[in-house]
C-alpha atoms as a PDB file:
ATOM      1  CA  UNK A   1      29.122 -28.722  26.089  1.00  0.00           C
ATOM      2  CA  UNK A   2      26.033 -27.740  27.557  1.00  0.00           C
ATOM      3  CA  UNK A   3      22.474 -29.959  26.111  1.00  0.00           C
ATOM      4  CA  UNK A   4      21.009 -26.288  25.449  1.00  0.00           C
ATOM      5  CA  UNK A   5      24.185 -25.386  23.386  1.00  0.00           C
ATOM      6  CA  UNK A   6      24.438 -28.345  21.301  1.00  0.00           C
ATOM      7  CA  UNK A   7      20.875 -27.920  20.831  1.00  0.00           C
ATOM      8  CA  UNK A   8      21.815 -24.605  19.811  1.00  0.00           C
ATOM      9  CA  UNK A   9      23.883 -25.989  17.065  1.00  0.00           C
ATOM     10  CA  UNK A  10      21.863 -28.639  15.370  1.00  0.00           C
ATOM     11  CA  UNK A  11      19.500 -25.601  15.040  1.00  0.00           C
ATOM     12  CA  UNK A  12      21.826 -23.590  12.829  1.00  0.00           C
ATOM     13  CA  UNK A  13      22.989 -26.935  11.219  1.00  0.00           C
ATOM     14  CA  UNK A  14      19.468 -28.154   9.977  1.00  0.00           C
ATOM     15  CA  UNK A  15      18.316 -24.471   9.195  1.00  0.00           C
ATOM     16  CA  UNK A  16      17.782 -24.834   5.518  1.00  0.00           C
ATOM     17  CA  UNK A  17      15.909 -28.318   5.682  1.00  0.00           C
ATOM     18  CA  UNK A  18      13.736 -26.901   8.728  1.00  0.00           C
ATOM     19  CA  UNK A  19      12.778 -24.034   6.230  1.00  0.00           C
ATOM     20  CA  UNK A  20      11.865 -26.500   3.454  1.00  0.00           C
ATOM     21  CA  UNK A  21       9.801 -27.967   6.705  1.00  0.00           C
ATOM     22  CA  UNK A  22       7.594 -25.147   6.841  1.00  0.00           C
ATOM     23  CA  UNK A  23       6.592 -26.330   2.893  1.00  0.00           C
ATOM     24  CA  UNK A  24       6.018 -29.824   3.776  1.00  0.00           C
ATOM     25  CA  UNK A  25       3.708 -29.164   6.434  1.00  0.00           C
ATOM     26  CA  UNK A  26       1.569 -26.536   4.531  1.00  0.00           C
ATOM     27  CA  UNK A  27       1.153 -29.510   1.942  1.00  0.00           C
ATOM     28  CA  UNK A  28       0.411 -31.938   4.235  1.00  0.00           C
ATOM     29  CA  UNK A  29      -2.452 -29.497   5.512  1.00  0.00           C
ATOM     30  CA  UNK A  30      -4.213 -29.553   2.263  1.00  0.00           C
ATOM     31  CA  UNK A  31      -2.757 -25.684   1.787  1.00  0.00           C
ATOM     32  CA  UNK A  32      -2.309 -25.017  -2.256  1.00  0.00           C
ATOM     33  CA  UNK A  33       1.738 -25.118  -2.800  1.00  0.00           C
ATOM     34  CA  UNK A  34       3.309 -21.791  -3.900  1.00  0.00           C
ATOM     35  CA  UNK A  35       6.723 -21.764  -5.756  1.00  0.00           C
ATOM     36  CA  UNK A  36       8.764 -20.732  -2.887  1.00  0.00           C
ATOM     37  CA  UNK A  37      11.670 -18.539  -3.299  1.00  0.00           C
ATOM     38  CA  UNK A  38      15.368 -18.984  -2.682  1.00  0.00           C
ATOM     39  CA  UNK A  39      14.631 -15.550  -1.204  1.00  0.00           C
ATOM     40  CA  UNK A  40      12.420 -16.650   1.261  1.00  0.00           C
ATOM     41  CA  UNK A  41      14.127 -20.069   1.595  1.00  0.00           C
ATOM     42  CA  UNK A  42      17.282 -17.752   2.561  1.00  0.00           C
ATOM     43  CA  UNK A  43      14.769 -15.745   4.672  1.00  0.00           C
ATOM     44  CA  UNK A  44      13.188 -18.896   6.947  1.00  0.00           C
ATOM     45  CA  UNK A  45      16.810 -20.125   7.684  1.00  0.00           C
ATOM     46  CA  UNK A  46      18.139 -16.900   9.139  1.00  0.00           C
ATOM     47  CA  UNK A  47      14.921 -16.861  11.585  1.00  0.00           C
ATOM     48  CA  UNK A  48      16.067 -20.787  12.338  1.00  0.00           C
ATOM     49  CA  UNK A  49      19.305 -19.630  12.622  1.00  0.00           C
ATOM     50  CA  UNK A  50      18.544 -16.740  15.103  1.00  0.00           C
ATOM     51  CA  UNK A  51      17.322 -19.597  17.191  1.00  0.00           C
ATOM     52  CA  UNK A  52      20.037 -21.343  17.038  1.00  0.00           C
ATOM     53  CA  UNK A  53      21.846 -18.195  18.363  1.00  0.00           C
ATOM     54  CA  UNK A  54      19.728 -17.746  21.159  1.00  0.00           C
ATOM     55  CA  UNK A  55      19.880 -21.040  23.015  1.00  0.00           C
ATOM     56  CA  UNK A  56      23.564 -21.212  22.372  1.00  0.00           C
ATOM     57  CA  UNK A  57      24.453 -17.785  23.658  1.00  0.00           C
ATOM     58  CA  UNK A  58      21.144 -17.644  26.197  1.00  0.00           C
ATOM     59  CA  UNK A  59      21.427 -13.842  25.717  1.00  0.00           C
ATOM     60  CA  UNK A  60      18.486 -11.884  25.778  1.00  0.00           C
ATOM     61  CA  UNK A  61      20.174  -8.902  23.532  1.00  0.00           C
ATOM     62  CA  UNK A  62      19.822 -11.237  20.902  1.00  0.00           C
ATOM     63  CA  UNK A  63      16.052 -10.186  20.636  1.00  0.00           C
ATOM     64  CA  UNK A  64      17.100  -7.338  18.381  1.00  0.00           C
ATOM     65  CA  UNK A  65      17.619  -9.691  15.742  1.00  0.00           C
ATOM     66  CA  UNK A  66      14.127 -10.967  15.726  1.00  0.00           C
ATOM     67  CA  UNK A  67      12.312  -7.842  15.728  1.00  0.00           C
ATOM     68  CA  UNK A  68      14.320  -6.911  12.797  1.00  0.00           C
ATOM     69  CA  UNK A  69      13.928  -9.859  11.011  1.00  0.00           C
ATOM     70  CA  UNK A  70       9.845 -10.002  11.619  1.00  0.00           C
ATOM     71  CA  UNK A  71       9.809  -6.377   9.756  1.00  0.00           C
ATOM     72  CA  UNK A  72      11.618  -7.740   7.044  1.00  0.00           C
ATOM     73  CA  UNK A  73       9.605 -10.632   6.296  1.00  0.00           C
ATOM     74  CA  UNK A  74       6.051  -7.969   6.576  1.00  0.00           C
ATOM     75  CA  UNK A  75       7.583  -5.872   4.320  1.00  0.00           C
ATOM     76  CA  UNK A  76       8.564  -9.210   2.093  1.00  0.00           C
ATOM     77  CA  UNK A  77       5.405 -10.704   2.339  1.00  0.00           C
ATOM     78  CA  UNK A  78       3.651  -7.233   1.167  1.00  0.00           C
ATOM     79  CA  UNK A  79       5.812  -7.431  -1.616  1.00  0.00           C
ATOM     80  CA  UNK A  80       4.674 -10.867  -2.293  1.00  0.00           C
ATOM     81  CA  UNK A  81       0.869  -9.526  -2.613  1.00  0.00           C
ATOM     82  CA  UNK A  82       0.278 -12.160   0.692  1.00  0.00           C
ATOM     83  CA  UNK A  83      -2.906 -11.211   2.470  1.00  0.00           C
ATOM     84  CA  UNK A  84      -2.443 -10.555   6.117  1.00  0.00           C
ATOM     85  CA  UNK A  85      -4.569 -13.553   7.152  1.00  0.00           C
ATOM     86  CA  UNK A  86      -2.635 -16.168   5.241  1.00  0.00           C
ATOM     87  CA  UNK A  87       0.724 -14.167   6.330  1.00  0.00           C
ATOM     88  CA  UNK A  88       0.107 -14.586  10.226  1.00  0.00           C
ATOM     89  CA  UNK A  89      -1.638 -18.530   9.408  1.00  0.00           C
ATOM     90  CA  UNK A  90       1.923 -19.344   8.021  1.00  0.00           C
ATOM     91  CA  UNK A  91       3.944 -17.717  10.993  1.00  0.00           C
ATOM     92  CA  UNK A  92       2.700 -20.640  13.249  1.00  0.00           C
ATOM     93  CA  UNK A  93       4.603 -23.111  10.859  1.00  0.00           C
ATOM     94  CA  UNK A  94       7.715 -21.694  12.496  1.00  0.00           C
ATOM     95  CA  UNK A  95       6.433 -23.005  16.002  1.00  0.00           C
ATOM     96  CA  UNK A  96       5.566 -26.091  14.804  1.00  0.00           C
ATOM     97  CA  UNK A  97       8.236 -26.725  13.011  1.00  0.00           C
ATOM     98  CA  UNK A  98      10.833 -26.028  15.986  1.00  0.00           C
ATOM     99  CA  UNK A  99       8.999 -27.552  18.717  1.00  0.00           C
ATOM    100  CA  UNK A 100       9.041 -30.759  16.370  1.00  0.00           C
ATOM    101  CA  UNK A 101      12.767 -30.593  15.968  1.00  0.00           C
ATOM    102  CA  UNK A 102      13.519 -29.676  19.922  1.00  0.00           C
ATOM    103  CA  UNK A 103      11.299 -32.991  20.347  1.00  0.00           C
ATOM    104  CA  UNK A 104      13.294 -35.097  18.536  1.00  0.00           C
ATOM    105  CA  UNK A 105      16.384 -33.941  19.735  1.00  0.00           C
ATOM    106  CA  UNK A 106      15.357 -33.886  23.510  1.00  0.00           C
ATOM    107  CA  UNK A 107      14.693 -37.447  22.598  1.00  0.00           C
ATOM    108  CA  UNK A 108      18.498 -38.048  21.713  1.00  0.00           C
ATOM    109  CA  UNK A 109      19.921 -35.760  23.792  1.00  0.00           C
ATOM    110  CA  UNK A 110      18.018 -36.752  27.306  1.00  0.00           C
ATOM    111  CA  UNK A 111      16.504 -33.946  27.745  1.00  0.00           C
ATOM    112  CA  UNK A 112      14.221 -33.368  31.104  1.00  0.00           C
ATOM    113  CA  UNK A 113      11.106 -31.635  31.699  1.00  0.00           C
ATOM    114  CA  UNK A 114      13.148 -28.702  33.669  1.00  0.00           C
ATOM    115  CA  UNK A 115      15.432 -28.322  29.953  1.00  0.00           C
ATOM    116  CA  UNK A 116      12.462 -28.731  28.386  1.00  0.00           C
ATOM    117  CA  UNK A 117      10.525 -25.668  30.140  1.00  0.00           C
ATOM    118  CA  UNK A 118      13.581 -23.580  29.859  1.00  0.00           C
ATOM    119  CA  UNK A 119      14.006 -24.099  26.115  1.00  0.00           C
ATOM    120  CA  UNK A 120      10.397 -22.991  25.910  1.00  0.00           C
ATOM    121  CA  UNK A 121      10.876 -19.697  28.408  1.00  0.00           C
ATOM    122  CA  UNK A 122      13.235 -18.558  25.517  1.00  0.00           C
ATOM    123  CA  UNK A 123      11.438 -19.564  22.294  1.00  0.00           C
ATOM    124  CA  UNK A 124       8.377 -18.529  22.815  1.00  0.00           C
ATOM    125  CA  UNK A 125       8.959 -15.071  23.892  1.00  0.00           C
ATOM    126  CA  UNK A 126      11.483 -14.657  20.758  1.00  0.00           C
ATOM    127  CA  UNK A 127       8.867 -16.187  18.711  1.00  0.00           C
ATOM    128  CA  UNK A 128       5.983 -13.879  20.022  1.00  0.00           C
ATOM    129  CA  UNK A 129       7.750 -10.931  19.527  1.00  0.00           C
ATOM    130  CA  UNK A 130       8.995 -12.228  16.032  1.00  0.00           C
ATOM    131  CA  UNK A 131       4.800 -12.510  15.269  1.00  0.00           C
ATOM    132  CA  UNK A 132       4.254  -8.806  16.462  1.00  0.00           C
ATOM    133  CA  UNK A 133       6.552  -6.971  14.487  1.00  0.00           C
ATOM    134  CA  UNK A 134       5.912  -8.859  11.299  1.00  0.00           C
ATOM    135  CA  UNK A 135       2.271  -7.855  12.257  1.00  0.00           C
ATOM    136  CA  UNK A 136       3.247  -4.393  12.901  1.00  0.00           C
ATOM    137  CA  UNK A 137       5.774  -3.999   9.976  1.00  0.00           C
ATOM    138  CA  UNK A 138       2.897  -5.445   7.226  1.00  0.00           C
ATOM    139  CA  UNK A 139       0.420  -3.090   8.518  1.00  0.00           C
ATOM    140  CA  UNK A 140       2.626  -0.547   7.857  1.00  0.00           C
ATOM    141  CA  UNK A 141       4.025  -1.497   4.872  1.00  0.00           C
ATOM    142  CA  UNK A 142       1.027  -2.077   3.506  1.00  0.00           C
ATOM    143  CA  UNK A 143      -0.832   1.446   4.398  1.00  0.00           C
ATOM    144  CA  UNK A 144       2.230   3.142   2.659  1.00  0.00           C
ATOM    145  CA  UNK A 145       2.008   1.122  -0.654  1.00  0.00           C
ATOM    146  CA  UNK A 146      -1.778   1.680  -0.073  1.00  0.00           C
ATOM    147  CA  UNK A 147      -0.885   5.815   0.153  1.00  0.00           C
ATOM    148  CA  UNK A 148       1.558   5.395  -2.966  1.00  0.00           C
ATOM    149  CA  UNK A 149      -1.288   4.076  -4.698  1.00  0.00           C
ATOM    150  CA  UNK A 150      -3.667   6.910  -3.681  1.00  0.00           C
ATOM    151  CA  UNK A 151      -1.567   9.560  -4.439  1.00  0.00           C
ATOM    152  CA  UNK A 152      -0.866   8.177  -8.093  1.00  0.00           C
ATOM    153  CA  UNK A 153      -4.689   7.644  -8.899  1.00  0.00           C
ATOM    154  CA  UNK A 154      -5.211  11.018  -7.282  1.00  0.00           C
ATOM    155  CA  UNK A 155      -3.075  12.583  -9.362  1.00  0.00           C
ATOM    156  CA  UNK A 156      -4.433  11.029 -12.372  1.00  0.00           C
ATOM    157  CA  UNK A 157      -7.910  11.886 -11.691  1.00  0.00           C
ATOM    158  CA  UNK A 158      -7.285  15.600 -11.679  1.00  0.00           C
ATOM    159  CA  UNK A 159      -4.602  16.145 -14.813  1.00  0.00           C
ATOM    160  CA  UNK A 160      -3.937  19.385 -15.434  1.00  0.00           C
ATOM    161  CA  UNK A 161      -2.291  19.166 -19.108  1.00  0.00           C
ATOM    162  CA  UNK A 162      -0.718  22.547 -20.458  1.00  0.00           C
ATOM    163  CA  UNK A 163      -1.791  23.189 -24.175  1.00  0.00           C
ATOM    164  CA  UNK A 164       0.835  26.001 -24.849  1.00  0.00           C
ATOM    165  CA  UNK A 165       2.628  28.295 -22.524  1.00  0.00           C
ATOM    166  CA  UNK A 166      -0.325  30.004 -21.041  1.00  0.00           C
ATOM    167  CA  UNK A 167      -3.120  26.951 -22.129  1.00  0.00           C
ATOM    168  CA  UNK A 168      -4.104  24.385 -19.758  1.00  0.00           C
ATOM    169  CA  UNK A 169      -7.252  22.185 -19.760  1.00  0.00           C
ATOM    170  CA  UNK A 170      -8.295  20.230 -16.744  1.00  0.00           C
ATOM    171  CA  UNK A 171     -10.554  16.916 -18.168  1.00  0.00           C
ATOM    172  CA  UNK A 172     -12.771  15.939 -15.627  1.00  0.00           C
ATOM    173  CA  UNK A 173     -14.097  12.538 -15.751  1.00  0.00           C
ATOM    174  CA  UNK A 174     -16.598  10.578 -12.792  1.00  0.00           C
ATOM    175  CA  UNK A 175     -18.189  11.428 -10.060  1.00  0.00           C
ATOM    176  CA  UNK A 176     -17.212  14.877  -8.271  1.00  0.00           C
ATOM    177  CA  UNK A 177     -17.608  14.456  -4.395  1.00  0.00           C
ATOM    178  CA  UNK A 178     -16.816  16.969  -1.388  1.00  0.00           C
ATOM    179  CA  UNK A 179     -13.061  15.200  -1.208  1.00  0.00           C
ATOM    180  CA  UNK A 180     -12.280  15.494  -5.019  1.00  0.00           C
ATOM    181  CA  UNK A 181     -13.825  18.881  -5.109  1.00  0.00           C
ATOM    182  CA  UNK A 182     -10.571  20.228  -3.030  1.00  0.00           C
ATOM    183  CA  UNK A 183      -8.381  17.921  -4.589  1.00  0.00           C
ATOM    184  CA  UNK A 184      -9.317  19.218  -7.974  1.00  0.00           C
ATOM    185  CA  UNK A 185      -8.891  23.301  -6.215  1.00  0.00           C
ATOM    186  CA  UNK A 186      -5.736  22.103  -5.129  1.00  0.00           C
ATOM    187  CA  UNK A 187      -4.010  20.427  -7.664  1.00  0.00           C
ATOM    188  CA  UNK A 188      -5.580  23.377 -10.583  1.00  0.00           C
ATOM    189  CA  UNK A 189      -4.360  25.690  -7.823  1.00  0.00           C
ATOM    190  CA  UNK A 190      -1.108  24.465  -7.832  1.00  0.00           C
ATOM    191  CA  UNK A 191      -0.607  23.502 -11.518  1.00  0.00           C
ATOM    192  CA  UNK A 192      -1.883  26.868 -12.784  1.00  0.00           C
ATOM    193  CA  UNK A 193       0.803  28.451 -10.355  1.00  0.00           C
ATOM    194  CA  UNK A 194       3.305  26.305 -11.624  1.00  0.00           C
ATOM    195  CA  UNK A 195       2.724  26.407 -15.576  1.00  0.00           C
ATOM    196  CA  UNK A 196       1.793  30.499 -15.434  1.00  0.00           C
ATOM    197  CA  UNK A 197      -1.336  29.663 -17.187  1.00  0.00           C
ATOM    198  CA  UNK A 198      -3.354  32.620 -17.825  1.00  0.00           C
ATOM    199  CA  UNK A 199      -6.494  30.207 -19.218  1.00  0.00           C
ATOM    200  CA  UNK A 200      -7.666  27.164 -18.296  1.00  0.00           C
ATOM    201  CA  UNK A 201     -10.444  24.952 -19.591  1.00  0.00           C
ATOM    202  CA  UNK A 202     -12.413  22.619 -17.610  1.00  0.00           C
ATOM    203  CA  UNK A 203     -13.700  20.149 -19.480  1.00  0.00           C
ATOM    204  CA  UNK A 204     -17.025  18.215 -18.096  1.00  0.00           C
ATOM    205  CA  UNK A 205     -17.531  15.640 -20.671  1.00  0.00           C
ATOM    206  CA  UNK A 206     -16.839  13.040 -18.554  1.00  0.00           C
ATOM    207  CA  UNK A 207     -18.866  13.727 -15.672  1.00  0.00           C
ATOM    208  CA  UNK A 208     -22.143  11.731 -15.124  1.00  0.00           C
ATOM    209  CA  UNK A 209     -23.779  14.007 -12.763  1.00  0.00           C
ATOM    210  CA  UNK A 210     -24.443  17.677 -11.959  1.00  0.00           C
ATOM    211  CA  UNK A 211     -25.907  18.975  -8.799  1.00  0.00           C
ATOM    212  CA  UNK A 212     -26.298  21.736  -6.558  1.00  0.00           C
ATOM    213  CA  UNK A 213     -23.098  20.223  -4.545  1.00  0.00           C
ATOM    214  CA  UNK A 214     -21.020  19.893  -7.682  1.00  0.00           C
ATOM    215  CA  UNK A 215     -22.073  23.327  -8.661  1.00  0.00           C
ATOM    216  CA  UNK A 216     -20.948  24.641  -5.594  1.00  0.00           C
ATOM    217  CA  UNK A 217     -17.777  23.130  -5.345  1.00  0.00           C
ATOM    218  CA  UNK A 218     -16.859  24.113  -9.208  1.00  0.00           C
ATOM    219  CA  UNK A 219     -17.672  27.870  -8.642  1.00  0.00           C
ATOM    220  CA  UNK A 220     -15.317  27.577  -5.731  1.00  0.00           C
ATOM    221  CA  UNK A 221     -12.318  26.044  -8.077  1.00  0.00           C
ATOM    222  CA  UNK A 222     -13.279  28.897 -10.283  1.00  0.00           C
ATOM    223  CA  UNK A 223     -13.238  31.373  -7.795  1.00  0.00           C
ATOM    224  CA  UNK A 224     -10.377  30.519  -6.399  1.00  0.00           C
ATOM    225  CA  UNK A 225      -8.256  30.564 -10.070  1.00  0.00           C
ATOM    226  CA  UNK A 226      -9.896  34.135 -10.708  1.00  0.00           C
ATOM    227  CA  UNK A 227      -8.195  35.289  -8.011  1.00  0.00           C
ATOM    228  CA  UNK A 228      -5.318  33.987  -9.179  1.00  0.00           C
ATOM    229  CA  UNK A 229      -5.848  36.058 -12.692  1.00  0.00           C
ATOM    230  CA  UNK A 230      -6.652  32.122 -14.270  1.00  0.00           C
ATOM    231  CA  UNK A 231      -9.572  33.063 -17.038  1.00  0.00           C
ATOM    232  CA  UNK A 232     -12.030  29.362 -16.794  1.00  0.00           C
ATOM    233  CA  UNK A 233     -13.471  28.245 -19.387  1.00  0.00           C
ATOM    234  CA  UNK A 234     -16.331  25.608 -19.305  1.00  0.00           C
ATOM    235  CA  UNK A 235     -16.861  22.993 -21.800  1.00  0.00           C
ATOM    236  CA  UNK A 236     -18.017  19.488 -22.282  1.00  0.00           C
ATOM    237  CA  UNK A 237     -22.111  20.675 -20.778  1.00  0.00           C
ATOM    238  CA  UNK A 238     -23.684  18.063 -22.684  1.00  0.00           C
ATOM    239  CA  UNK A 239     -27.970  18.004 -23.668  1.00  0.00           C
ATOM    240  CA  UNK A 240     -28.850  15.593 -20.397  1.00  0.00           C
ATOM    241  CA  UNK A 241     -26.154  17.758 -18.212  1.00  0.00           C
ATOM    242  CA  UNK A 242     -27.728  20.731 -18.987  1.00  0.00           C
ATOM    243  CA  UNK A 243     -31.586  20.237 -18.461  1.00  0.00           C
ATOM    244  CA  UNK A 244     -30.519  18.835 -15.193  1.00  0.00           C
ATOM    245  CA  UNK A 245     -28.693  22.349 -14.520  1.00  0.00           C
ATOM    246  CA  UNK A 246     -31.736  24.142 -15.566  1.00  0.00           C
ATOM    247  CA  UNK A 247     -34.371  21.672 -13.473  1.00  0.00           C
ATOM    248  CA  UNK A 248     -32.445  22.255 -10.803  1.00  0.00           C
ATOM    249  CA  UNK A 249     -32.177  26.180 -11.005  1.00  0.00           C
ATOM    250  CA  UNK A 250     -28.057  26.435 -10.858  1.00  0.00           C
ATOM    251  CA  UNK A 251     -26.878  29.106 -12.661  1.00  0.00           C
ATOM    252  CA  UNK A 252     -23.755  29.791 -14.354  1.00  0.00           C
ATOM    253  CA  UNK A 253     -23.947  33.416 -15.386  1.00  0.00           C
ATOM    254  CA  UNK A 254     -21.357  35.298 -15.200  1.00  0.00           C
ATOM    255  CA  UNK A 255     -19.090  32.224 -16.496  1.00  0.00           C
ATOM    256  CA  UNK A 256     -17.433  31.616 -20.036  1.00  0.00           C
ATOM    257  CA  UNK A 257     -19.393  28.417 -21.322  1.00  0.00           C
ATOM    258  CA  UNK A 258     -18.557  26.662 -24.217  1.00  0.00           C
ATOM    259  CA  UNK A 259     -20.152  23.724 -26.690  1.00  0.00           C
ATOM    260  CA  UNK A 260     -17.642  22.446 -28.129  1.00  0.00           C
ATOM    261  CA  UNK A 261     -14.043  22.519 -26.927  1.00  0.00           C
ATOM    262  CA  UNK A 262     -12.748  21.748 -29.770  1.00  0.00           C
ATOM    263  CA  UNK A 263     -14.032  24.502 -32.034  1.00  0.00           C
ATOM    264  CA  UNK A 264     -13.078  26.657 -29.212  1.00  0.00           C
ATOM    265  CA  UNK A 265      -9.300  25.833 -29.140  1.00  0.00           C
ATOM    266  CA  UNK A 266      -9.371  26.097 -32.683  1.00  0.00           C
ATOM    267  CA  UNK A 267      -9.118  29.670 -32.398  1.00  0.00           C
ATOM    268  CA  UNK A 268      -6.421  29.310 -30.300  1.00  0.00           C
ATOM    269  CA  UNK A 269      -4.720  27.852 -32.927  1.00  0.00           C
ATOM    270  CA  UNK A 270      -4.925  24.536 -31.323  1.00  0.00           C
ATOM    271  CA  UNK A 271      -6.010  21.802 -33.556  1.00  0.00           C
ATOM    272  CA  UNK A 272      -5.197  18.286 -35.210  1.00  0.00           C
END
């Protein structure tokens, strides 16, 4: 048998203590210790063994399984809430850690410089590529829990809640920039559309600030529903909100405005 095969073997052999490895140097290091996973135990000796694979077969189709594996392990260590810093630091344990074994071993098994430089032509290139798409696949990952998490806070900042079958009230609450402006058109839009609600009130109580800009972009949400046949009712104009609205000389004629929303869905039969 071949040095670079039974190399090869001791590889997949020691797998799972070379993965408990990776733990003992991050200690030695100083690095705070982390219960570690039979998951990612599991995880660390499949890589090891992949190596193993690779300098007993010397096949370079084998590369497949190391691009696969490095999106796995993003995607795990994503999962695992690991910032992308500390995620790449501990991908270098992997180097260290088999360059220390091959050591030893060449040791034993009389291994030459020539063996030596070969070993290295296929680990390194397996282990770069390993290192790009666990880059690649965290990135990823990452920007689609990131989206996930968007879209749910989106969604909660513009809830349309239907009252009875043609009822809806839209509470506003925070700050209403150009970006929230057409997500609030296009979620009342779309809401409206879906519940057939003939009125809907917009409740303002929770917003800190009125300007021209929020003015704007309100009559354009209201606009829009009118055209729909969507009646809009205005509520929630509290004392401050409204001297700023008159300071500033934006006008609401021509729009239903109410004091209290509650009195006012009392006569829809709405109350506690």
């Amino acid at each position: 048998m071949k040095t670079q095969d039974t190399l090869g073997n001791l590889l997949i052999q020691n797998k799972r203590h070379l993965a408990h490895r990776i733990d003992e140097l991050r200690m030695n290091n100083g690095e705070t210790h982390h219960q570690v996973t039979e998951e990612v135990i599991a995880l660390r000796s499949e890589l090891f063994h992949f190596f193993g694979e690779a300098l007993h077969s010397d096949e370079s189709s084998s590369s497949d399984k190391f691009k696969e594996w490095g999106i796995k392990s993003g995607e795990l260590a994503v999962k695992y809430d690991l910032p992308l810093d500390q995620a790449l630091e501990s991908t270098r344990y992997y180097r260290v850690v088999l360059w220390e074994f091959i050591k030893k071993q060449a040791e034993n098994l009389r291994l030459d410089a020539a063996g030596v430089i070969k070993l290295a032509s296929i680990i390194d290139p397996l282990l770069d590529q390993t290192v790009h798409s666990f880059s690649v696949a965290y990135v990823e990952y990452n920007n689609h829990i990131l989206s996930l998490a968007r879209e749910a806070i989106e969604e909660l900042s513009v809830p349309v809640v239907r009252l009875t079958s043609s009822l809806a009230i839209l509470p506003l609450v925070g700050t209403i920039d150009t970006y929230r402006s057409k997500l609030i058109m296009d979620t009342a839009l779309q809401k409206c559309m879906e519940y057939q609600v003939e009125r809907l009130f917009i409740d303002l109580s929770g917003v800190p600030v009125i300007d021209t800009m929020v003015a704007h972009n309100l009559f354009q949400v209201i606009n829009s529903l009118k055209l729909l046949g969507v009646e809009v009712t205005l509520s929630g104009m509290r004392p401050e909100l409204s001297q700023t609205v008159v300071s500033l000389g934006i006008s609401f004629d021509g729009l239903s405005i109410v004091g209290s929303l509650y009195q006012e869905l009392e006569k829809f039969g709405i109350s506690q």
